[in-house]
PDB file of N, CA and C in Angstrom:
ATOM      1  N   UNK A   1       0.845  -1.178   0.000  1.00  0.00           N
ATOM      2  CA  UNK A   1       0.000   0.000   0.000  1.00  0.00           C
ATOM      3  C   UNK A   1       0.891   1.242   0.000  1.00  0.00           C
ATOM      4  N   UNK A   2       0.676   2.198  -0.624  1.00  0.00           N
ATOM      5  CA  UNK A   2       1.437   3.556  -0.922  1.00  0.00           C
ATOM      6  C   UNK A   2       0.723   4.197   0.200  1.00  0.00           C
ATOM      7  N   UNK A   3       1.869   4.745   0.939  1.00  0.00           N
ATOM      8  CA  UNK A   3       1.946   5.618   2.059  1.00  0.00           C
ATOM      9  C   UNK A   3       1.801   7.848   1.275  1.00  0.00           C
ATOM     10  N   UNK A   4       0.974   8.235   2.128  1.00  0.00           N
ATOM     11  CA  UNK A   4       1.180   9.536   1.139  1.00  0.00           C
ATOM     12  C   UNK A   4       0.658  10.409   2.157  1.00  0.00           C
ATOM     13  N   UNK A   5       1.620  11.139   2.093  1.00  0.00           N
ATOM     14  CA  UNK A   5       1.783  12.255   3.110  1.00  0.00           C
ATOM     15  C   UNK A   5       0.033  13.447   2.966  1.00  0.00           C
ATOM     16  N   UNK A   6      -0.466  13.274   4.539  1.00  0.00           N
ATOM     17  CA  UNK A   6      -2.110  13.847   4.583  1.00  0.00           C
ATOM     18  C   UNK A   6      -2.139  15.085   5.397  1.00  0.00           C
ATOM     19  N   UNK A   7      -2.863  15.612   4.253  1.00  0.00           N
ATOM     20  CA  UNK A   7      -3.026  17.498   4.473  1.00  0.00           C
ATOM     21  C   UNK A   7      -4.120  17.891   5.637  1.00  0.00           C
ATOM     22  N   UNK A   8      -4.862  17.188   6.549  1.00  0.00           N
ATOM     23  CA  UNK A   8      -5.982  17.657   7.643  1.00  0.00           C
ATOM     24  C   UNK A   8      -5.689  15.811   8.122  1.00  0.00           C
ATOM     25  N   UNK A   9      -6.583  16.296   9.055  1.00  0.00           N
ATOM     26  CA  UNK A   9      -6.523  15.363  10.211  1.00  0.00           C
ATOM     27  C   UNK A   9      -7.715  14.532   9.452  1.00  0.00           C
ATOM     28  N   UNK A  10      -8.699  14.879   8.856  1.00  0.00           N
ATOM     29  CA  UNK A  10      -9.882  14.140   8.354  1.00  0.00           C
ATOM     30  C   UNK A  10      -9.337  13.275   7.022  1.00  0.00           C
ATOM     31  N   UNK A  11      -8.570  13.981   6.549  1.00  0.00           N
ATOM     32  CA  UNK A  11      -7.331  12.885   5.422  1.00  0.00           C
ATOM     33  C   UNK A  11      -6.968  11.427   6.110  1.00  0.00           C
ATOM     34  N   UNK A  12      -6.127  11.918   7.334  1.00  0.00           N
ATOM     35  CA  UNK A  12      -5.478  11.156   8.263  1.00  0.00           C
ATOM     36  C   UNK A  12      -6.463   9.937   8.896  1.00  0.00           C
ATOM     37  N   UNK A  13      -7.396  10.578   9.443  1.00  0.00           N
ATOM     38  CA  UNK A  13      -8.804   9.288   9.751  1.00  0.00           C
ATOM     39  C   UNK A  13      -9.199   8.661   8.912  1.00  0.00           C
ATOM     40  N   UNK A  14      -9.633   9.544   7.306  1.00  0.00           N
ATOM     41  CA  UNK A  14      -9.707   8.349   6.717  1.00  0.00           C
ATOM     42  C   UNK A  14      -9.074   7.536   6.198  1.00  0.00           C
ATOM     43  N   UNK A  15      -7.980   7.508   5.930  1.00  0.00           N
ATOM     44  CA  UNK A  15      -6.900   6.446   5.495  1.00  0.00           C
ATOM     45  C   UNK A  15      -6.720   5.223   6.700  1.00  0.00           C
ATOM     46  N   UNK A  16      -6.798   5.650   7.928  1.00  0.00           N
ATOM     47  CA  UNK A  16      -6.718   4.952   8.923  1.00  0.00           C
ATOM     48  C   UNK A  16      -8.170   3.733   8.740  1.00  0.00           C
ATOM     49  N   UNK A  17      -9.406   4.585   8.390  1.00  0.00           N
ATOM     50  CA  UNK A  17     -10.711   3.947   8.429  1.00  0.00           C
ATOM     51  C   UNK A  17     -10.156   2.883   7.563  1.00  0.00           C
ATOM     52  N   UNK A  18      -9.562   3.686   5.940  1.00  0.00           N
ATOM     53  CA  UNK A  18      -9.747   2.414   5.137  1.00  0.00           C
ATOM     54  C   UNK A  18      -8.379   1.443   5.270  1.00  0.00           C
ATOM     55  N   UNK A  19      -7.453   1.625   5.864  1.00  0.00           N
ATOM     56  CA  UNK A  19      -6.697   0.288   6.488  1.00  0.00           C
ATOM     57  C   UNK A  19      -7.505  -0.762   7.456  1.00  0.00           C
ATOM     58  N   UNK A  20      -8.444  -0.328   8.678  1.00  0.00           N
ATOM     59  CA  UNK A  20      -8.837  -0.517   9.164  1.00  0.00           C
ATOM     60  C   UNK A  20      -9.540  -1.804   8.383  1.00  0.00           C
ATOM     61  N   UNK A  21     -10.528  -1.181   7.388  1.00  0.00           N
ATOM     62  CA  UNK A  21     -11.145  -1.918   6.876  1.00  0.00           C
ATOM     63  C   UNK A  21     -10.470  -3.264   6.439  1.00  0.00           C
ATOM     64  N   UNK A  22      -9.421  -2.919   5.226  1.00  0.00           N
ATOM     65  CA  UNK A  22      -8.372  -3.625   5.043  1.00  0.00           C
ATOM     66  C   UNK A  22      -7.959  -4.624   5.651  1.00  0.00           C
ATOM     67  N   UNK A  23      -7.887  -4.576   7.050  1.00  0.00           N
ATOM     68  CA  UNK A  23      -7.087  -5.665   8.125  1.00  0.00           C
ATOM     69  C   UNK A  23      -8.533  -6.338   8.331  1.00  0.00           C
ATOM     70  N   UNK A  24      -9.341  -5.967   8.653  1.00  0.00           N
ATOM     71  CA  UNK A  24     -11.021  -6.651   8.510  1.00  0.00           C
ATOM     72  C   UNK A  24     -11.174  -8.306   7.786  1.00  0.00           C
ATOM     73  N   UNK A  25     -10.643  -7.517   6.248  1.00  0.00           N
ATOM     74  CA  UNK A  25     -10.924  -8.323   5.642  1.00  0.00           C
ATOM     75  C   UNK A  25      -9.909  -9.545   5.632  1.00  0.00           C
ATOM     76  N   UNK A  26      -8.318  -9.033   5.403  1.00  0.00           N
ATOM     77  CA  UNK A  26      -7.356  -9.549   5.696  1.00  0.00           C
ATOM     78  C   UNK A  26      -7.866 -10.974   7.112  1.00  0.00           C
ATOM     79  N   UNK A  27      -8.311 -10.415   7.964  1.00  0.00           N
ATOM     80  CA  UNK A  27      -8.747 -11.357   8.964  1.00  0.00           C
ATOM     81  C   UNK A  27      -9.790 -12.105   8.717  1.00  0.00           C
ATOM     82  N   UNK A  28     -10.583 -11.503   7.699  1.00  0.00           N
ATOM     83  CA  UNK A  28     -11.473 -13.200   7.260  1.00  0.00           C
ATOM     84  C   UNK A  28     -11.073 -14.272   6.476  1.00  0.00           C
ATOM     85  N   UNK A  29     -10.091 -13.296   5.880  1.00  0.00           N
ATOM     86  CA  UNK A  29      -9.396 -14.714   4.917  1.00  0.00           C
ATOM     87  C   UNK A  29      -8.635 -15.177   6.054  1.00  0.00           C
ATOM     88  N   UNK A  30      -8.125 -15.447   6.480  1.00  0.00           N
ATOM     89  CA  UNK A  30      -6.972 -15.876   7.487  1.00  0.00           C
ATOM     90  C   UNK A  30      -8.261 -17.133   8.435  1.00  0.00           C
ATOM     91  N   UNK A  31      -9.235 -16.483   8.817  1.00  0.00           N
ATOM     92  CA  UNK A  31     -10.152 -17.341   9.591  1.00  0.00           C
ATOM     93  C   UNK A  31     -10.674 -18.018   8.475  1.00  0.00           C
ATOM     94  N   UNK A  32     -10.947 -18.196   6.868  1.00  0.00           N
ATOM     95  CA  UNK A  32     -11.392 -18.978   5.971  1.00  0.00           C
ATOM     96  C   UNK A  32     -10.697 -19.968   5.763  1.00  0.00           C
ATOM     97  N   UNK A  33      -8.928 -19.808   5.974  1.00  0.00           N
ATOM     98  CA  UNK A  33      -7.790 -20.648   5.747  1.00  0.00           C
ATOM     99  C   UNK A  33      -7.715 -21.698   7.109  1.00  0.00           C
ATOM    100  N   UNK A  34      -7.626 -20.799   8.119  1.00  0.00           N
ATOM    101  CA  UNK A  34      -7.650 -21.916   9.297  1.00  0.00           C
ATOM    102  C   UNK A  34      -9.031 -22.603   9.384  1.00  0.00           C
ATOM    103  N   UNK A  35      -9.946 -22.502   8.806  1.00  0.00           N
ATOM    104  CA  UNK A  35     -11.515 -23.262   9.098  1.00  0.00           C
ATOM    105  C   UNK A  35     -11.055 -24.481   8.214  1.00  0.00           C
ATOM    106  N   UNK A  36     -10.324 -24.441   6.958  1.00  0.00           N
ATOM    107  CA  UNK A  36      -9.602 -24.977   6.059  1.00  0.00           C
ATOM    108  C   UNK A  36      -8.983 -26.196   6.503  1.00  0.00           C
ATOM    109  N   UNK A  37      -8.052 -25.420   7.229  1.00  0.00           N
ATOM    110  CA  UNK A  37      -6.995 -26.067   8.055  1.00  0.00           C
ATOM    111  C   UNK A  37      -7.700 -27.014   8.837  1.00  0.00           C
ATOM    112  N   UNK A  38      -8.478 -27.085   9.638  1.00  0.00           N
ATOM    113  CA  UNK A  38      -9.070 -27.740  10.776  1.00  0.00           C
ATOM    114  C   UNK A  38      -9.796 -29.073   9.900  1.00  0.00           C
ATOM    115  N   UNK A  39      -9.758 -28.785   9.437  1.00  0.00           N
ATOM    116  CA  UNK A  39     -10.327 -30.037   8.345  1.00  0.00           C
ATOM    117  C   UNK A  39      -9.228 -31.754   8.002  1.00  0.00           C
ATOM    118  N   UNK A  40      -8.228 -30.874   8.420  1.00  0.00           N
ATOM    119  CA  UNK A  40      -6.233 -32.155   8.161  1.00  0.00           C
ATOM    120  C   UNK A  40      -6.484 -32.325   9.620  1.00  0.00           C
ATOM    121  N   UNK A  41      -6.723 -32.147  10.582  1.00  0.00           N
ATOM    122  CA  UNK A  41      -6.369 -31.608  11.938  1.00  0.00           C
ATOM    123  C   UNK A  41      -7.358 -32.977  12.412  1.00  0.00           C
ATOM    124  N   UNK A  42      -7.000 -33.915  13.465  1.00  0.00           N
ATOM    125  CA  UNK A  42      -7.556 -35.147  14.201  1.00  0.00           C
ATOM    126  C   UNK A  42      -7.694 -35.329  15.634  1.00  0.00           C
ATOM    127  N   UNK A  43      -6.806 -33.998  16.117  1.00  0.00           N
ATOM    128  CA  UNK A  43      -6.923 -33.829  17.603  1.00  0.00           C
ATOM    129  C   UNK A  43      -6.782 -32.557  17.937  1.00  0.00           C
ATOM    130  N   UNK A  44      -6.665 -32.304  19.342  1.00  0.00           N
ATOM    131  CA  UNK A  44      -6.701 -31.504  20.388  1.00  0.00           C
ATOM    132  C   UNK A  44      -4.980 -31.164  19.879  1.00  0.00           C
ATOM    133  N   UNK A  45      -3.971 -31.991  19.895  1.00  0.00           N
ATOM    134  CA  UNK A  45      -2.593 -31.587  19.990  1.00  0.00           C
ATOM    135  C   UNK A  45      -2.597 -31.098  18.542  1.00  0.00           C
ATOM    136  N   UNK A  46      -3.354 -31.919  17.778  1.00  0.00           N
ATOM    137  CA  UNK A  46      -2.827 -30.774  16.411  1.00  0.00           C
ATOM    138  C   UNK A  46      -3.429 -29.438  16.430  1.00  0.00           C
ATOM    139  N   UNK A  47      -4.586 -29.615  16.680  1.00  0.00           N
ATOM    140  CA  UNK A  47      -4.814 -27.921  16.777  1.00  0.00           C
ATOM    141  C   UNK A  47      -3.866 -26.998  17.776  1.00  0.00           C
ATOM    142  N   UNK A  48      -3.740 -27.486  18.716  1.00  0.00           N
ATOM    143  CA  UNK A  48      -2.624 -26.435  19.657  1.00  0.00           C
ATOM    144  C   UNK A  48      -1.589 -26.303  19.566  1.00  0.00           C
ATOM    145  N   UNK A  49      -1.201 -27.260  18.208  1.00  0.00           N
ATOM    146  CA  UNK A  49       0.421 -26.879  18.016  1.00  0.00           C
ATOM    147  C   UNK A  49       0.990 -25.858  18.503  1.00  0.00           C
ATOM    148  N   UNK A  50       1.738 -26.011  19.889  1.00  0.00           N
ATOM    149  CA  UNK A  50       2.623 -24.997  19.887  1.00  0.00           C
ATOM    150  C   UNK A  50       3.827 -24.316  19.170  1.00  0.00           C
ATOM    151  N   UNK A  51       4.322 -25.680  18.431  1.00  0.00           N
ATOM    152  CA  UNK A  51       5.527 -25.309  17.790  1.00  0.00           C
ATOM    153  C   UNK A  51       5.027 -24.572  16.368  1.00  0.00           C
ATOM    154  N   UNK A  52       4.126 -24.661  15.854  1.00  0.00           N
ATOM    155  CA  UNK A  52       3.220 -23.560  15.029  1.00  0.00           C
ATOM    156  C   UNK A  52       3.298 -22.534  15.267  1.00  0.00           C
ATOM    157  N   UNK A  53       2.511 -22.570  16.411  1.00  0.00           N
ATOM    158  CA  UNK A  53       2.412 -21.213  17.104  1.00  0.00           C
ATOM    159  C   UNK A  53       3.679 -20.328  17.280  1.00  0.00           C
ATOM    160  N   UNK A  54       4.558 -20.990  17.665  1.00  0.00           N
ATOM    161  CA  UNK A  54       6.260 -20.188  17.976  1.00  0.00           C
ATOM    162  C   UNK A  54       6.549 -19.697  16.742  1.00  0.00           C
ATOM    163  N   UNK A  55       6.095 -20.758  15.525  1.00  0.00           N
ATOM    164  CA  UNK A  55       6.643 -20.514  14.453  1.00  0.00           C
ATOM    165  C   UNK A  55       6.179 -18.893  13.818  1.00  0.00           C
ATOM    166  N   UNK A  56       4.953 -19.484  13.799  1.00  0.00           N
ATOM    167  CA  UNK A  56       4.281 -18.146  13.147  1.00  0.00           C
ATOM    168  C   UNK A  56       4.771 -16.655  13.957  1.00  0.00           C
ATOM    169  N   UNK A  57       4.685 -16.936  15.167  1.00  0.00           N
ATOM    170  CA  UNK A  57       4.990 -15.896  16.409  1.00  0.00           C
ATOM    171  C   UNK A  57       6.459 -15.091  15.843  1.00  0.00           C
ATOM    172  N   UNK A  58       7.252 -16.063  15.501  1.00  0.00           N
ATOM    173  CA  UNK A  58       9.030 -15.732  15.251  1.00  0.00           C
ATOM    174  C   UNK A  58       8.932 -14.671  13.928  1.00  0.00           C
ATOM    175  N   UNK A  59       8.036 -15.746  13.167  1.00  0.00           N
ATOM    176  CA  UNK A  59       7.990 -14.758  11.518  1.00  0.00           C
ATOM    177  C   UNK A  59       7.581 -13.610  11.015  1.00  0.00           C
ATOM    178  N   UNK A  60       6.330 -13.664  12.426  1.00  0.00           N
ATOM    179  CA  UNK A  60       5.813 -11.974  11.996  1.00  0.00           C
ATOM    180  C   UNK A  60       6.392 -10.996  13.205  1.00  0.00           C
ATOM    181  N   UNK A  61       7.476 -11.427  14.233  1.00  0.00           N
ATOM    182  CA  UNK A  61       8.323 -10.095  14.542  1.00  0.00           C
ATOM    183  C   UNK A  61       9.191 -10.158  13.727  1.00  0.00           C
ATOM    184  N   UNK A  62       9.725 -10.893  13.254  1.00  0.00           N
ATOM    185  CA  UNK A  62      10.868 -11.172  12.428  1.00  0.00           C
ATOM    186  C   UNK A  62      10.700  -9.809  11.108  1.00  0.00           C
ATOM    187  N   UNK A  63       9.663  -9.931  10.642  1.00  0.00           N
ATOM    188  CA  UNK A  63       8.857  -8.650   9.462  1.00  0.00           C
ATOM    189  C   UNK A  63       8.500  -7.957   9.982  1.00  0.00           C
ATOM    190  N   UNK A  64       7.905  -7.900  11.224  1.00  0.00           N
ATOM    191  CA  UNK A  64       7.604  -6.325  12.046  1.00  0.00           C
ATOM    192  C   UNK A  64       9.166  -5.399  12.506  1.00  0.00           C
ATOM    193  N   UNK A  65       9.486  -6.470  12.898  1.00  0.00           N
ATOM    194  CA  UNK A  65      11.136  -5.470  13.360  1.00  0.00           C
ATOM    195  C   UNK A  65      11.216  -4.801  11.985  1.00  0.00           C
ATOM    196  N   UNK A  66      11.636  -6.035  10.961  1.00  0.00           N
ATOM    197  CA  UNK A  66      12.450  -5.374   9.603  1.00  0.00           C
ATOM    198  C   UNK A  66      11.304  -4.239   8.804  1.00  0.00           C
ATOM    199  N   UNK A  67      10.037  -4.228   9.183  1.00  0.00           N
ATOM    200  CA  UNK A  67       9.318  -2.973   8.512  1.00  0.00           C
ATOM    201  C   UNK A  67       9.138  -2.092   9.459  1.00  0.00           C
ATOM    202  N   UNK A  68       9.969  -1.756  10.682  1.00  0.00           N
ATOM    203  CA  UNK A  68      10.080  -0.731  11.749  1.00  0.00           C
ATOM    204  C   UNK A  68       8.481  -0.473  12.374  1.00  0.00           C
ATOM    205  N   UNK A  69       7.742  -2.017  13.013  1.00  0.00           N
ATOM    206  CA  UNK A  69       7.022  -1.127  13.236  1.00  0.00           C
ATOM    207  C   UNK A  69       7.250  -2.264  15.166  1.00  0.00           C
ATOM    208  N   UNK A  70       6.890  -2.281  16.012  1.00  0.00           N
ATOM    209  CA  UNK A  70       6.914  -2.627  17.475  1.00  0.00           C
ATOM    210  C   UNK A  70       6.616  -4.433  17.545  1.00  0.00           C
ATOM    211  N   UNK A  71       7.162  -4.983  17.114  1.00  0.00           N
ATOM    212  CA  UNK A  71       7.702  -6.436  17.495  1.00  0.00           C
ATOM    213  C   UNK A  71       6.578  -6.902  18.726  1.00  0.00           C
ATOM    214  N   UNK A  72       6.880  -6.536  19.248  1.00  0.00           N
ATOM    215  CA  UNK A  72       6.180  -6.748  20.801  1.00  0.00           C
ATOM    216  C   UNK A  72       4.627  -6.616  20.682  1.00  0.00           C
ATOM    217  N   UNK A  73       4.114  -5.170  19.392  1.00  0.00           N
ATOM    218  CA  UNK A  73       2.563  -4.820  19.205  1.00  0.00           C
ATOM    219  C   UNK A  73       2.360  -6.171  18.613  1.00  0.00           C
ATOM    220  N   UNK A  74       3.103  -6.504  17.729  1.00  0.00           N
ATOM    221  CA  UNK A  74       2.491  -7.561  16.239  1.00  0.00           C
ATOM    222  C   UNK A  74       2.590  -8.452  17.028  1.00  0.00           C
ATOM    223  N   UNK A  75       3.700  -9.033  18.053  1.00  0.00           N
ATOM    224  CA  UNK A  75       3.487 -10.425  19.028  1.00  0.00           C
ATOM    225  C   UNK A  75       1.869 -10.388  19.818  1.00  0.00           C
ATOM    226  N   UNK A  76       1.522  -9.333  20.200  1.00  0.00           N
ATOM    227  CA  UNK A  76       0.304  -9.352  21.355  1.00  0.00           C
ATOM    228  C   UNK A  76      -0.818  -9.576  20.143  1.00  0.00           C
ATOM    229  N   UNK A  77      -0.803  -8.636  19.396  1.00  0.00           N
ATOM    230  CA  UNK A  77      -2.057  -8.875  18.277  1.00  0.00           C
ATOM    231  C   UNK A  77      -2.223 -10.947  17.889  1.00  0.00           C
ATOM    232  N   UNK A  78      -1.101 -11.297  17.396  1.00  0.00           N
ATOM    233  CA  UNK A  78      -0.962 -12.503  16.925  1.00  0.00           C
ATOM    234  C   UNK A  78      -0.937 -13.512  17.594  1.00  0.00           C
ATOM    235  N   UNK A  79      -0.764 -13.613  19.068  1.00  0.00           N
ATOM    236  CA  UNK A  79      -1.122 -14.204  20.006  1.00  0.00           C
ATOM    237  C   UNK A  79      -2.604 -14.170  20.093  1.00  0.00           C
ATOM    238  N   UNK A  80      -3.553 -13.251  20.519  1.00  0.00           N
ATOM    239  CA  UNK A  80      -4.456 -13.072  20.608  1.00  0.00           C
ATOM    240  C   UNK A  80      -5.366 -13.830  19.388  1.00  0.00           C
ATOM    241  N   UNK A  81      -5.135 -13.544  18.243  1.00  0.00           N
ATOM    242  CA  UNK A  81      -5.622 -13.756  17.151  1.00  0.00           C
ATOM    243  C   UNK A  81      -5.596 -15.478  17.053  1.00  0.00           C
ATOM    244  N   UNK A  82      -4.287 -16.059  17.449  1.00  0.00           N
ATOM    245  CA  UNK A  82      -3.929 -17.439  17.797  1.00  0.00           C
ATOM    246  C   UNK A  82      -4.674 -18.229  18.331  1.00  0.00           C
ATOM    247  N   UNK A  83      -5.255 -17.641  19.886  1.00  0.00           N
ATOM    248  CA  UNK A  83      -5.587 -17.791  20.699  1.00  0.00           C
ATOM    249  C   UNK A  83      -7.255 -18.198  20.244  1.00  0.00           C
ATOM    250  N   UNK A  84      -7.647 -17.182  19.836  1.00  0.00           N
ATOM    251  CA  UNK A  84      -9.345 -16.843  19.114  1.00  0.00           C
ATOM    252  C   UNK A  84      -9.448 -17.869  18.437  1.00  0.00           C
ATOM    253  N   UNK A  85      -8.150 -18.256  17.044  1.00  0.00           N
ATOM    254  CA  UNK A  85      -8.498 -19.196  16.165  1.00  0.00           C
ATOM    255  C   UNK A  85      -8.458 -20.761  16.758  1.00  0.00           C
ATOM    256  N   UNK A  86      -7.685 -21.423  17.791  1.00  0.00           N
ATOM    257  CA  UNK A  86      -7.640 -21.962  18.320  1.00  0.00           C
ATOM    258  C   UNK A  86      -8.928 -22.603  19.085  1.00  0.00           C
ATOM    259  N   UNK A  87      -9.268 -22.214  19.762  1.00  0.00           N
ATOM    260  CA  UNK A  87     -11.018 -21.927  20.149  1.00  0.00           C
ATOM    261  C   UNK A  87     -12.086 -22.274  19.411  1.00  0.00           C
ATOM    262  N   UNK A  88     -12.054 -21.771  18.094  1.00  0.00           N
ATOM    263  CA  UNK A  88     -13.034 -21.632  17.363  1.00  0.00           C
ATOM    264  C   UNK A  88     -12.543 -23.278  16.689  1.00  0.00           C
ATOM    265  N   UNK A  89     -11.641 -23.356  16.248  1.00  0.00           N
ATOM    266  CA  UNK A  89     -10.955 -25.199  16.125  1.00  0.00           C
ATOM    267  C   UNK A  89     -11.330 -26.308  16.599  1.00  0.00           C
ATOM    268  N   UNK A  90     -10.786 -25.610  17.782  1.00  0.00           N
ATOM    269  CA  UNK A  90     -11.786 -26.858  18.859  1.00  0.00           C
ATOM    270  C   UNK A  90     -12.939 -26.938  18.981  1.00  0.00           C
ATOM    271  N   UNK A  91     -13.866 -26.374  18.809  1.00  0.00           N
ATOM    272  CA  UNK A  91     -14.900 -26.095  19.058  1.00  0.00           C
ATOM    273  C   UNK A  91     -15.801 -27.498  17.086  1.00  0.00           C
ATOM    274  N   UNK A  92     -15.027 -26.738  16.202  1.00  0.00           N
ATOM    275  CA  UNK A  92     -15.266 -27.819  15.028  1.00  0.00           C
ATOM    276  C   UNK A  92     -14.860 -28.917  15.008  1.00  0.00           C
ATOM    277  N   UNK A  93     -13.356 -29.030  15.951  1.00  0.00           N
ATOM    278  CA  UNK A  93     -13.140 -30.466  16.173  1.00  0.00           C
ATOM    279  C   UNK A  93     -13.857 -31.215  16.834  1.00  0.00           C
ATOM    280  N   UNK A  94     -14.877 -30.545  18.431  1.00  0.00           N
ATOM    281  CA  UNK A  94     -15.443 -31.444  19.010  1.00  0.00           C
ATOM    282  C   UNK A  94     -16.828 -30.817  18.662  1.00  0.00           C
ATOM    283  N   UNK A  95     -17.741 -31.173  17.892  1.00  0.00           N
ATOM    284  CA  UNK A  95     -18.915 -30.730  17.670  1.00  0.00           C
ATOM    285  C   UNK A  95     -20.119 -30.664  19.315  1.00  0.00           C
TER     286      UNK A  95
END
């Protein structure tokens, strides 16, 4: 996405709105892929893969550091997000 320098604060909100939106959607595909996923998946330990979890965890500070933005924000978001999808897994694994 092209970054472009905003002349009022109402510029500034809306660009924010439409990222906002953006990550929205971004997050349904991501929950369409893991609903996906849960489908290979036969237990409780495969869904909780932790070593998944580390994995994914490593890769997106790994790209948050290198696109300067807080390592630590993108860890809490992606945990969380982990956490949610996880849940919702189990929940299809055990009807």
């Amino acid at each position: 996405m092209k970054k472009e320098k905003c002349e009022s604060l109402v510029q500034a909100r809306e660009k924010i709105d439409s990222i906002d939106s953006a990550m929205i959607e971004l997050i349904v595909q991501r929950q369409f892929y893991v609903d996906q996923a849960v489908r290979f998946k036969s237990s409780v330990q495969d869904v909780q893969s932790p070593e998944r979890a580390n994995q994914v965890i490593a890769r997106v500070r790994a790209e948050a550091a290198e696109q300067g933005v807080s390592a630590d924000l993108v860890e809490k978001i992606y945990r969380e997000m982990i956490q949610h999808f996880i849940q919702r897994e189990l929940k299809e694994l055990r009807p």
